[in-house]
N, C-alpha and C. Protein backbone atom coordinates (compact mmCIF):
# COMPACT_ATOMS: atom_id res chain seq x y z
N UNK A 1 -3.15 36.97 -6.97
CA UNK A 1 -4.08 36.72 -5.91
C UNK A 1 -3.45 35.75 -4.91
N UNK A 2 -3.50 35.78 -3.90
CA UNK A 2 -2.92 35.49 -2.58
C UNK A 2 -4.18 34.53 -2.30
N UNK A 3 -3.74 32.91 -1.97
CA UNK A 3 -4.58 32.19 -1.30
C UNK A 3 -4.60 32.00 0.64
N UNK A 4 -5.42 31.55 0.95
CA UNK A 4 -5.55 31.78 2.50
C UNK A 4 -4.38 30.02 2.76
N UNK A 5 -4.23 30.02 3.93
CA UNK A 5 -3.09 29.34 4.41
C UNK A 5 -3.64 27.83 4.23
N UNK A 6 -5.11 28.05 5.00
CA UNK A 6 -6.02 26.66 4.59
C UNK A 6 -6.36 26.15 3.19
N UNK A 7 -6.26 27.05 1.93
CA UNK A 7 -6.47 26.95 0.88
C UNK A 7 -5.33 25.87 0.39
N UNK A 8 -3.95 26.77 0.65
CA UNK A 8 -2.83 26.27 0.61
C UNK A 8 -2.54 24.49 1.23
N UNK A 9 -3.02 24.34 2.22
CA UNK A 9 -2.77 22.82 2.93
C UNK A 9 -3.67 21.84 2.43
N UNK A 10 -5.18 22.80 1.88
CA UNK A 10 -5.50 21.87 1.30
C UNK A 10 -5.45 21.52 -0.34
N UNK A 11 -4.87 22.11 -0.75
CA UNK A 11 -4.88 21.52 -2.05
C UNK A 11 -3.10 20.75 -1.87
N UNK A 12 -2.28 21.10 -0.67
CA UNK A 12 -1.17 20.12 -0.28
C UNK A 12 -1.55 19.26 -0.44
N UNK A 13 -2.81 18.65 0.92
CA UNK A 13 -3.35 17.08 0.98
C UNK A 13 -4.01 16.66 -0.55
N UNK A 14 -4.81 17.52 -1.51
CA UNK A 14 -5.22 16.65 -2.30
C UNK A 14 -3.87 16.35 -3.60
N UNK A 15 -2.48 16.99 -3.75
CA UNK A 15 -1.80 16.94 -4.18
C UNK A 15 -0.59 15.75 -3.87
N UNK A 16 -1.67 15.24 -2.27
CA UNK A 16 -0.68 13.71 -1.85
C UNK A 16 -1.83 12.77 -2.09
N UNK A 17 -2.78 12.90 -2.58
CA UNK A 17 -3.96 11.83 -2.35
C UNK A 17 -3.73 11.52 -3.38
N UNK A 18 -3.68 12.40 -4.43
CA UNK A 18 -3.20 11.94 -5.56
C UNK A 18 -2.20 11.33 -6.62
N UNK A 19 -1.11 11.97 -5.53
CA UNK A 19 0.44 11.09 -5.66
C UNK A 19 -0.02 10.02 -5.54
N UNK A 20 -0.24 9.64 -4.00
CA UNK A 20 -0.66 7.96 -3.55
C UNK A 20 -1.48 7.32 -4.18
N UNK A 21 -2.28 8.10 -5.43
CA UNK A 21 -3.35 6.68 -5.87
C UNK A 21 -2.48 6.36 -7.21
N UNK A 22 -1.84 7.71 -7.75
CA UNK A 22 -0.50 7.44 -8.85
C UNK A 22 0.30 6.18 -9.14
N UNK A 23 0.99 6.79 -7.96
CA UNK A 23 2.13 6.20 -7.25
C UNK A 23 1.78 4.43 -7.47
N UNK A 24 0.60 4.30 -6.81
CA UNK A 24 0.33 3.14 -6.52
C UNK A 24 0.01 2.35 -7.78
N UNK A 25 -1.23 2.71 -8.47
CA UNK A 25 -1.56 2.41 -9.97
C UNK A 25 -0.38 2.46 -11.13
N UNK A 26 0.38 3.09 -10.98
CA UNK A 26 1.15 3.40 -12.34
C UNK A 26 2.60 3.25 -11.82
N UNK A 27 2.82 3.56 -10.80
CA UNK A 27 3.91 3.59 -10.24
C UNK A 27 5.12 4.69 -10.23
N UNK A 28 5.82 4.68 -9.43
CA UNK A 28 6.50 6.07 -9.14
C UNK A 28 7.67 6.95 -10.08
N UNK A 29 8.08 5.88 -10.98
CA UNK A 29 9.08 6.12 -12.20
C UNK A 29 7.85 7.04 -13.27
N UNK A 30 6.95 6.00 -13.26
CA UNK A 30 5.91 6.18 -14.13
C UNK A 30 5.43 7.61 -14.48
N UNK A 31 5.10 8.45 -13.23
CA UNK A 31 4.02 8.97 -12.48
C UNK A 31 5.25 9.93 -13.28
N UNK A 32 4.72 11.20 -13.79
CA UNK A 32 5.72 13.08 -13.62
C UNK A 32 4.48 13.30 -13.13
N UNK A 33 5.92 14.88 -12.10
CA UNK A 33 4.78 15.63 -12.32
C UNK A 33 3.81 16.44 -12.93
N UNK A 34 4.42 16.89 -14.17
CA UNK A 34 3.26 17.34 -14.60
C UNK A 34 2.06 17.14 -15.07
N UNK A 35 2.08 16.00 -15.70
CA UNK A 35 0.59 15.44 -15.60
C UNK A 35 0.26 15.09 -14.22
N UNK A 36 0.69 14.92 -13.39
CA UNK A 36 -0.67 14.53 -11.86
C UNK A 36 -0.56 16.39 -11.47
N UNK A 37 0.04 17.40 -11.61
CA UNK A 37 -0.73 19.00 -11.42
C UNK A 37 -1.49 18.96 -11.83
N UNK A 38 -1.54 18.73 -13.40
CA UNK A 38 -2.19 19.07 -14.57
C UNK A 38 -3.96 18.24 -14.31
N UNK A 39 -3.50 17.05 -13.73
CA UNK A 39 -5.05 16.21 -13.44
C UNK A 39 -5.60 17.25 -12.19
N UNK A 40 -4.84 17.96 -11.83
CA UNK A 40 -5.51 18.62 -10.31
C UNK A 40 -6.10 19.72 -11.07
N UNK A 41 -5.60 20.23 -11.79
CA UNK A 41 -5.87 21.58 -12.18
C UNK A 41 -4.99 22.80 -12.06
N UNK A 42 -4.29 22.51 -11.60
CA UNK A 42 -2.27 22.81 -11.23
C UNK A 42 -1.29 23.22 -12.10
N UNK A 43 -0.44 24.20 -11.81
CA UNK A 43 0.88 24.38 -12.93
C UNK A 43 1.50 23.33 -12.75
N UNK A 44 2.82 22.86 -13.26
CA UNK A 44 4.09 22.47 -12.67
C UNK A 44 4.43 22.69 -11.55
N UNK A 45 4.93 24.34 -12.05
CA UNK A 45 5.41 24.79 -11.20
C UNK A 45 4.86 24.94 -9.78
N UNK A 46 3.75 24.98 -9.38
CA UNK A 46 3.36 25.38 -8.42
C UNK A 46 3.67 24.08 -7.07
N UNK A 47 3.99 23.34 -8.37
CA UNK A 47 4.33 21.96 -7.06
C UNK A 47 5.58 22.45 -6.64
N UNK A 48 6.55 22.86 -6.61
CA UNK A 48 7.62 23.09 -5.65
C UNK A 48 7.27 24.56 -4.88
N UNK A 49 6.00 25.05 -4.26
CA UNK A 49 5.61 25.72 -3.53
C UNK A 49 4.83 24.80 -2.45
N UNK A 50 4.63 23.72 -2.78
CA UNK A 50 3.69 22.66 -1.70
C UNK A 50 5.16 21.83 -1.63
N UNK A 51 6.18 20.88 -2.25
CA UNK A 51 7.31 20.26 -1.62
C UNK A 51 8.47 20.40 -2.33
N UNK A 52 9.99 20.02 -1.74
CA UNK A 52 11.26 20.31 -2.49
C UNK A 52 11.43 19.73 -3.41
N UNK A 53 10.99 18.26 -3.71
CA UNK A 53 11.34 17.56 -4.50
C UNK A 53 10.33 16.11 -4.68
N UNK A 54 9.98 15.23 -6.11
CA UNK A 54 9.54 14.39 -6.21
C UNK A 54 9.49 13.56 -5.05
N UNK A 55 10.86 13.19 -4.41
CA UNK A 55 11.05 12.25 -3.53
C UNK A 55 10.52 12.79 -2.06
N UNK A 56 10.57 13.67 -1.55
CA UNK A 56 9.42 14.19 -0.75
C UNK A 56 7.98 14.06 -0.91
N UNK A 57 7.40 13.96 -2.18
CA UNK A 57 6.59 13.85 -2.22
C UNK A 57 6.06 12.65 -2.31
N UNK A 58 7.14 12.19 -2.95
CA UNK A 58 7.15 9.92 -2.64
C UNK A 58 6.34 9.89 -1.04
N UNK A 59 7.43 10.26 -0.25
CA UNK A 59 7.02 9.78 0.85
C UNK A 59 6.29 10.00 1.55
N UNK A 60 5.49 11.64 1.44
CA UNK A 60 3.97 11.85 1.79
C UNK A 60 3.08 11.16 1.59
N UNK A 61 3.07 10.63 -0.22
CA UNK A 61 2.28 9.49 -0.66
C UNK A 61 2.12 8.49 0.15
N UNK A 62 3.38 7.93 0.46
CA UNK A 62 3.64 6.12 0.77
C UNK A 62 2.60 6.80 2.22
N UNK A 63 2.99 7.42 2.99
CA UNK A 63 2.60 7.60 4.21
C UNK A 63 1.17 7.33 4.20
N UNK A 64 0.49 8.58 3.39
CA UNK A 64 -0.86 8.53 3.17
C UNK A 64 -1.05 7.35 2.97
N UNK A 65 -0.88 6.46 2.14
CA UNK A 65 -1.28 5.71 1.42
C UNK A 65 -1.62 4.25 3.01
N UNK A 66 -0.22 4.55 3.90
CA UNK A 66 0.11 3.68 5.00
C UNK A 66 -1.14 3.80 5.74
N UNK A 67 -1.47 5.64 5.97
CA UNK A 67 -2.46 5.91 6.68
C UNK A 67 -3.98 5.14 6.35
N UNK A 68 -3.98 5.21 5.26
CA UNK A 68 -5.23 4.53 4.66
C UNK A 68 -5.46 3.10 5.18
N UNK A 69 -3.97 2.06 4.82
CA UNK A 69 -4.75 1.08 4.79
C UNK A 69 -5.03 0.45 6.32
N UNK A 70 -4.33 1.59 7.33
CA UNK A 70 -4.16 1.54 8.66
C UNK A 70 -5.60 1.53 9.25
N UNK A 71 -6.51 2.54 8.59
CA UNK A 71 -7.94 2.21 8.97
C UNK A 71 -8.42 1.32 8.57
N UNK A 72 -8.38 0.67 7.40
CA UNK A 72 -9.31 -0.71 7.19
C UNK A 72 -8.91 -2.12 7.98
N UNK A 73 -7.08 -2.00 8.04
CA UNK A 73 -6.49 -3.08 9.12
C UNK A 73 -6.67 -2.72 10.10
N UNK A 74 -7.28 -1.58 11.13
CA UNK A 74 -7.89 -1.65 12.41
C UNK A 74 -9.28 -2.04 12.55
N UNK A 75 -10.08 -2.03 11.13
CA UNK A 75 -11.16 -2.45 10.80
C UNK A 75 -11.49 -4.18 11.15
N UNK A 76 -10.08 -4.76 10.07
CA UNK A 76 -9.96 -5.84 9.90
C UNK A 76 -10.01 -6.83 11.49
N UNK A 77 -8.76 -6.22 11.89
CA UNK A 77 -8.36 -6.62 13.20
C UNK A 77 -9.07 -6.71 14.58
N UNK A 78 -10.06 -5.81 14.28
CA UNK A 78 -11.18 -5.65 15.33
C UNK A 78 -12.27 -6.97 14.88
N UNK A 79 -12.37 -7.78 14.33
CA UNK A 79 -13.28 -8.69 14.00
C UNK A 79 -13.43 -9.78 14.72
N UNK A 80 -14.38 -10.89 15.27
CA UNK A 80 -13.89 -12.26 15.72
C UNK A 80 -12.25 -12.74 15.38
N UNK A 81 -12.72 -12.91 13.97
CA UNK A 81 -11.08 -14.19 13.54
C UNK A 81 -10.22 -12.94 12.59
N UNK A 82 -9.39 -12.18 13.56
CA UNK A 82 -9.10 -11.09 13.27
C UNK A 82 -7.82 -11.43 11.39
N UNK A 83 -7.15 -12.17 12.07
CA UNK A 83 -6.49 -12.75 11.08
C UNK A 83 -7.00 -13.15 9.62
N UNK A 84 -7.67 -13.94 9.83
CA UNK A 84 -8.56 -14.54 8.67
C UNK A 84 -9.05 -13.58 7.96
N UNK A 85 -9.75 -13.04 8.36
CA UNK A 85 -10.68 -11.46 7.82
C UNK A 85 -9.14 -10.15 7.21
N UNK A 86 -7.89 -10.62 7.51
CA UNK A 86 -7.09 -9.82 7.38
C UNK A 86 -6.89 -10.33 6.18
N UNK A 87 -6.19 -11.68 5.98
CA UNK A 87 -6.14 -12.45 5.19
C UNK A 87 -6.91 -12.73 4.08
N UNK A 88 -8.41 -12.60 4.17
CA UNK A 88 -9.11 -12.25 3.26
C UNK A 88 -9.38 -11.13 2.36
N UNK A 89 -8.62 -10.09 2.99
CA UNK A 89 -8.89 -9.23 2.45
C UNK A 89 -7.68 -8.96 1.28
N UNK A 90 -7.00 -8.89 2.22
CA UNK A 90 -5.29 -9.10 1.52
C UNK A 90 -5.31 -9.54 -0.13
N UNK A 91 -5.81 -10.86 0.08
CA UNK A 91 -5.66 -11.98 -1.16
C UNK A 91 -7.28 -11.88 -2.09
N UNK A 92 -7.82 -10.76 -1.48
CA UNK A 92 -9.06 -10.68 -2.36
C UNK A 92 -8.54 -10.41 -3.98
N UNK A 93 -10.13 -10.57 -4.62
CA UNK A 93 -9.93 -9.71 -5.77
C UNK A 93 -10.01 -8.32 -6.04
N UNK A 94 -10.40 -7.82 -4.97
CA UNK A 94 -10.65 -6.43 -5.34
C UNK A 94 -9.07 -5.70 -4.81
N UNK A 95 -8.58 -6.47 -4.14
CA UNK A 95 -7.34 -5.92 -3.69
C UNK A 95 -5.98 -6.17 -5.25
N UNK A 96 -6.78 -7.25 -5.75
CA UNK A 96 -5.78 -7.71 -6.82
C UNK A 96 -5.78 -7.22 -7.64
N UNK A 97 -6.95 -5.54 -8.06
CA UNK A 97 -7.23 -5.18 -9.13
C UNK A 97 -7.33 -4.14 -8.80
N UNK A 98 -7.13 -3.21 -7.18
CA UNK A 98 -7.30 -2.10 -7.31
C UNK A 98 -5.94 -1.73 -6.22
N UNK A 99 -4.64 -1.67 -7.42
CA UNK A 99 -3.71 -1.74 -6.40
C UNK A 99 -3.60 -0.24 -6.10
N UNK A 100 -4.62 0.68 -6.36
CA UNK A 100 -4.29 2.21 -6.47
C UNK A 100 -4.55 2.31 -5.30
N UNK A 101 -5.23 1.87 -4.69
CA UNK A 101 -6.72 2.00 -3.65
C UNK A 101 -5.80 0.88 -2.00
N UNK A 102 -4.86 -0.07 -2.94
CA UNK A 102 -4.57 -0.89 -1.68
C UNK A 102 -3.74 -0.72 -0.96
N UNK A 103 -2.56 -1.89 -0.17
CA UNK A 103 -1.30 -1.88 0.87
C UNK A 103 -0.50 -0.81 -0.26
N UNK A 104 0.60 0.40 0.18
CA UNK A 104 1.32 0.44 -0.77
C UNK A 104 2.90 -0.44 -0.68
N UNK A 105 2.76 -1.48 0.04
CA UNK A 105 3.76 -2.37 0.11
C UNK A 105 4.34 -3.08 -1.15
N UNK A 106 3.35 -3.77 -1.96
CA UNK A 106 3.79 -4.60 -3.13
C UNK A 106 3.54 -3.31 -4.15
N UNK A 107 3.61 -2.10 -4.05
CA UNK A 107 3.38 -1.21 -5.49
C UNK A 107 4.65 -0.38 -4.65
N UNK A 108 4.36 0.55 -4.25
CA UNK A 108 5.61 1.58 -4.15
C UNK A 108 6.69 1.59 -3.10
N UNK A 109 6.30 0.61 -2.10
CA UNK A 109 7.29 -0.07 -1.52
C UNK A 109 8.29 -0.59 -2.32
N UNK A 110 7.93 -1.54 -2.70
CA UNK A 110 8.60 -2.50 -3.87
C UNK A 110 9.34 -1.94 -4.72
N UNK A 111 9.04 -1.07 -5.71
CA UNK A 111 9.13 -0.19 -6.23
C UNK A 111 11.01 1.04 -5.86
N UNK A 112 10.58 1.15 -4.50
CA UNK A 112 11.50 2.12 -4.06
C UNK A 112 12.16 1.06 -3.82
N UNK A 113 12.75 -0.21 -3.17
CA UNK A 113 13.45 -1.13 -2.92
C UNK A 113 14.32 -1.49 -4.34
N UNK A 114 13.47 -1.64 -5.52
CA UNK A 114 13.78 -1.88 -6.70
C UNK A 114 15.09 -1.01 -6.67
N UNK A 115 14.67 0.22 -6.23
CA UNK A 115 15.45 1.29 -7.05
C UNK A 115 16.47 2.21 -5.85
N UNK A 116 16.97 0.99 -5.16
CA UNK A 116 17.89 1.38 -4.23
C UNK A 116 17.44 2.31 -3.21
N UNK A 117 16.18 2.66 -3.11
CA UNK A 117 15.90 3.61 -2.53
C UNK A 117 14.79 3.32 -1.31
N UNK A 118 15.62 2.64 -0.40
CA UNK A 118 14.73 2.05 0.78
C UNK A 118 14.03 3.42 1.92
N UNK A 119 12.85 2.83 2.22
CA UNK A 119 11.76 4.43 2.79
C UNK A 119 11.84 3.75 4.47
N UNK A 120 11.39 4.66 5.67
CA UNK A 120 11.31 4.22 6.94
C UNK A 120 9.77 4.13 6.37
N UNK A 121 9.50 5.17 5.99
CA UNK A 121 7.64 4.99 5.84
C UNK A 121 7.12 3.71 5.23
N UNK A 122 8.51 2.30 4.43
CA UNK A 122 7.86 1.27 4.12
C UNK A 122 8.04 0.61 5.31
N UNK A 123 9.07 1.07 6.37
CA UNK A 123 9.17 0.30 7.70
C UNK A 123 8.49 0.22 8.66
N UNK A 124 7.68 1.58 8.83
CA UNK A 124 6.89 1.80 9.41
C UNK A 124 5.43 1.36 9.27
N UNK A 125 5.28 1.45 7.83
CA UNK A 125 3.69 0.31 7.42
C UNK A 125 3.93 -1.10 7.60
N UNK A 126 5.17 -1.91 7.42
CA UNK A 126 5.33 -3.07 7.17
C UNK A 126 5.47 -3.61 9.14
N UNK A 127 5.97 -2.65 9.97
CA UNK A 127 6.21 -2.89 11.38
C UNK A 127 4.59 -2.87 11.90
N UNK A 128 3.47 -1.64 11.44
CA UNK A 128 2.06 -1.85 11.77
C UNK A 128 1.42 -3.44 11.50
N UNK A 129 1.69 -3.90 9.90
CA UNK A 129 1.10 -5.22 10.08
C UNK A 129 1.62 -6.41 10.80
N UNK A 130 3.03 -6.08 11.17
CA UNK A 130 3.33 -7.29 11.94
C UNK A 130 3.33 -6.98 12.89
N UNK A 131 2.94 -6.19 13.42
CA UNK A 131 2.44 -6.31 14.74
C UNK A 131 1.14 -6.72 14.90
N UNK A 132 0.29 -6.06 14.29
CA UNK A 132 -1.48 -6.79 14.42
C UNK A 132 -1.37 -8.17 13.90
N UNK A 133 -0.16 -8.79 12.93
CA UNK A 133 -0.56 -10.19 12.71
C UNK A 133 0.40 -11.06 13.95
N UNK A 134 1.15 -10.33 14.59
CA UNK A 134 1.41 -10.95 15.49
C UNK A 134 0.58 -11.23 16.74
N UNK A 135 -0.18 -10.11 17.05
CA UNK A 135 -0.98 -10.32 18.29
C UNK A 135 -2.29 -11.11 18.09
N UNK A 136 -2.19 -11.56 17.03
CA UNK A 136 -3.19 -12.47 16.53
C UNK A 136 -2.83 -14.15 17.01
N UNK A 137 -1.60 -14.29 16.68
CA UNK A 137 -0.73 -16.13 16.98
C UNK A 137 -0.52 -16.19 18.17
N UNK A 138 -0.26 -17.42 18.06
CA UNK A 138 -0.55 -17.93 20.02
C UNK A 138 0.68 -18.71 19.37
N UNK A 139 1.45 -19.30 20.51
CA UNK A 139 2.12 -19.79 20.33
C UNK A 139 4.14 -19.52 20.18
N UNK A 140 4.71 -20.11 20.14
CA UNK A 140 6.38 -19.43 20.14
C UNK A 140 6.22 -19.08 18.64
N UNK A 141 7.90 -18.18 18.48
CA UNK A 141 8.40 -17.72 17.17
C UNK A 141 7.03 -16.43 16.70
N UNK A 142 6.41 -15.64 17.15
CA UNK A 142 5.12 -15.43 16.69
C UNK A 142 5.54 -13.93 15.98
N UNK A 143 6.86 -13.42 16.16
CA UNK A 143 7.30 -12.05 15.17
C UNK A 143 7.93 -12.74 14.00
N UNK A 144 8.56 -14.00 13.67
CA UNK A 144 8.92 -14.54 12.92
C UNK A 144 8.27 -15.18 11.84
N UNK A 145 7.25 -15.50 12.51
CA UNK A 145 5.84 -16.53 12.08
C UNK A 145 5.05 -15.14 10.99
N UNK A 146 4.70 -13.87 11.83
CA UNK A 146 4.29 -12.87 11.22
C UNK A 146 5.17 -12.44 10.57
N UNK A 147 6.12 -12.05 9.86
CA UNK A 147 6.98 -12.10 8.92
C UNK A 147 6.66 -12.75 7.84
N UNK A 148 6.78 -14.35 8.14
CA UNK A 148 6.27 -14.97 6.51
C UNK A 148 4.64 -14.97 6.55
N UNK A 149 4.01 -14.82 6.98
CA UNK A 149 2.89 -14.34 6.86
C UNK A 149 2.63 -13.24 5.70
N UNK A 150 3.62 -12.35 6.58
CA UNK A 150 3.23 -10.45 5.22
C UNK A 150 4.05 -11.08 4.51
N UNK A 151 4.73 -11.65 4.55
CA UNK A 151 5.80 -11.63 3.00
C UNK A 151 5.32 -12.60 1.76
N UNK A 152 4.43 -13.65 2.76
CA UNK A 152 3.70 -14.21 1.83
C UNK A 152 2.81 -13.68 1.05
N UNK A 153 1.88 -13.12 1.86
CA UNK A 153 0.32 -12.35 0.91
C UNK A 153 1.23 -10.85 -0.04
N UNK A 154 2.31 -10.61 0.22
CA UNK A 154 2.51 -9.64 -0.62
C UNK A 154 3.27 -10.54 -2.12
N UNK A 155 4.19 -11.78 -1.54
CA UNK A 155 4.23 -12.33 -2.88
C UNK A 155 3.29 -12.52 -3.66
N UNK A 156 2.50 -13.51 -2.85
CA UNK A 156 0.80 -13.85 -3.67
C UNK A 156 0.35 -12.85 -4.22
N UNK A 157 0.32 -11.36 -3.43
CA UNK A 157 -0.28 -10.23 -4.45
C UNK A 157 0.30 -9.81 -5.94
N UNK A 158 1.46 -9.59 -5.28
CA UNK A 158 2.52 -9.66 -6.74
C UNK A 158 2.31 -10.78 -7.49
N UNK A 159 2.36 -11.91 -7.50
CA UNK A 159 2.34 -12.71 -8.47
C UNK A 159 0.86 -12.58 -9.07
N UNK A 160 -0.09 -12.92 -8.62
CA UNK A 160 -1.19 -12.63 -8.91
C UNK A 160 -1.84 -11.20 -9.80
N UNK A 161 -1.28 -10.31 -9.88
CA UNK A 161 -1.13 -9.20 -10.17
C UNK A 161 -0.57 -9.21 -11.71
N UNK A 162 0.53 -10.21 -11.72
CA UNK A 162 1.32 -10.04 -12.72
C UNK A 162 1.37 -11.05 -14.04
N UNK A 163 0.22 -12.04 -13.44
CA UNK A 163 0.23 -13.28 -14.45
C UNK A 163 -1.19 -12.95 -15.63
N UNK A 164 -1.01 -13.00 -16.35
CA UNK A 164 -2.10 -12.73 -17.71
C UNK A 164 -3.36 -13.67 -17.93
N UNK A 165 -2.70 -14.99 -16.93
CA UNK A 165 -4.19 -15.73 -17.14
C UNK A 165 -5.28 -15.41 -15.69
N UNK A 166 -6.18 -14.94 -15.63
CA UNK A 166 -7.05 -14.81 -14.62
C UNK A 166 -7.61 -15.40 -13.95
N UNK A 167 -7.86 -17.06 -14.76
CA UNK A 167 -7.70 -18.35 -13.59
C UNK A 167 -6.83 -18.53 -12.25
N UNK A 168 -5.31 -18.32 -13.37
CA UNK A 168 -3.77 -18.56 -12.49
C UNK A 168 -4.23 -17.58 -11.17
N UNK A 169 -4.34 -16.24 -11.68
CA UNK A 169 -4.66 -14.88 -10.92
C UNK A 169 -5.42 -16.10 -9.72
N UNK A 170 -6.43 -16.13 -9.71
CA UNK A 170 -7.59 -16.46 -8.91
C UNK A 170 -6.80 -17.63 -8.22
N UNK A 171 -6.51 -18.42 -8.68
CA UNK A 171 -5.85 -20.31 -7.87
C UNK A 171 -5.01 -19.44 -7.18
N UNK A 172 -3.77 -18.44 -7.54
CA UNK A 172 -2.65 -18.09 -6.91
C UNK A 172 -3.43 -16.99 -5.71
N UNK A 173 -3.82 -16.86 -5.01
CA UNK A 173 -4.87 -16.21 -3.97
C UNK A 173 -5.86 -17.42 -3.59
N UNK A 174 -6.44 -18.27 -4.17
CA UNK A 174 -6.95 -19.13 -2.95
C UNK A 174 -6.09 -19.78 -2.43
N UNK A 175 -5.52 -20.34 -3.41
CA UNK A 175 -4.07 -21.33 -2.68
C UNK A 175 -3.67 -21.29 -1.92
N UNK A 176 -2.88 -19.65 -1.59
CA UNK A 176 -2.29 -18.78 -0.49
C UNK A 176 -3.17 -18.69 0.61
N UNK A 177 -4.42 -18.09 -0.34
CA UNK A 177 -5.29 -17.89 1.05
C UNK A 177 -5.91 -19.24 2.31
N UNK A 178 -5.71 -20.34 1.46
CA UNK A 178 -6.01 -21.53 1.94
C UNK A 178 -5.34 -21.90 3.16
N UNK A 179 -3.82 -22.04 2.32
CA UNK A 179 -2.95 -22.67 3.11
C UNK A 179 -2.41 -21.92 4.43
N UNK A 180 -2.71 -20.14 4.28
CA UNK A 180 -2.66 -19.67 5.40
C UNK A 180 -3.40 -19.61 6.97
N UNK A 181 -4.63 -19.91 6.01
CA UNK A 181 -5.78 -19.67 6.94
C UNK A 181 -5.96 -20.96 7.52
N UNK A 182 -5.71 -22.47 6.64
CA UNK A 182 -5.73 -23.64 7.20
C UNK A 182 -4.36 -24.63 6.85
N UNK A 183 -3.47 -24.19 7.37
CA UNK A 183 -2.39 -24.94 6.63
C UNK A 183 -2.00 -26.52 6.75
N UNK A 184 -3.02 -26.87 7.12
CA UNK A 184 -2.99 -28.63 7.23
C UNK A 184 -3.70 -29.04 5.59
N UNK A 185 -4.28 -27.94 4.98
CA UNK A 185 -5.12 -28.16 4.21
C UNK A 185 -4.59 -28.01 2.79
């Protein structure tokens, strides 16, 4: 049986929605494919009729995944204290616990860096936030300034992420979030 062309693209897109929440949660070594077909309802095989290879399909993920958090940071950014509200969100808890769902910067960014395998699509998400956290600062140095900015809240995420006590978790995100948002403080 022959599917229609739209049939075809869409079970493409839900075959990257699902990479990207993978990808992100479990991570990309982690992730075969045959169990994420198999969660669709999918052969194996049928995945190299939607892309050539895993790593193609990496980067549909990361993209999607970019696309995603691109609407909630235009969300963010549109607010009074555009920053702050960015920042808050960043270093939340729900961001600290649902890394499937969050930036894919500190999960499969990271990840592909680990493993020699640097993406434009992490350049391209990581160039979107510094730009909105740049047009946020007043003042000189302000692409530089936004730099340790993202590099900070993605350490803080990572670390936070990775420590077993859930206090630490919690201090290591206000801390950050503190000192960013008021750093005299």
């Amino acid at each position: 049986m022959r599917y229609s062309q739209d049939h075809k693209a869409q079970t493409h897109q839900r075959i990257i929605k699902e990479a990207s929440v993978r990808f992100r949660r479990d991570g990309i070594g982690a992730t075969g494919l045959q169990p994420l077909m198999k969660a669709l309802g999918l052969t194996h095989g049928g995945f190299y009729s939607h892309f050539k290879s895993k790593d193609e399909l990496v980067e549909k993920a990361l993209q999607a995944a970019g696309d995603q958090v691109d609407v909630t940071c235009a969300e963010l950014f549109s607010q009074d204290r555009p920053l702050e509200a960015f920042i808050n969100a960043y270093l939340s808890e729900w961001h600290q616990t649902s890394p499937h769902e969050g930036c894919p910067l500190p999960t499969m960014s990271s990840e592909l860096g680990m493993r020699g395998q640097p993406s434009p699509t992490s350049d391209a998400v990581l160039h979107a936030r510094l730009r909105q956290i740049q047009g946020t600062l007043e003042g000189e140095n302000t692409e530089r300034r936004s730099i340790v900015i993202m590099s900070t809240l993605i350490g803080a995420l990572l670390l936070s992420r990775s420590v077993e006590n859930p206090e630490l978790a919690a201090e290591i995100l206000e801390v950050t979030r503190t000192h960013l948002i008021q750093p005299d403080n």
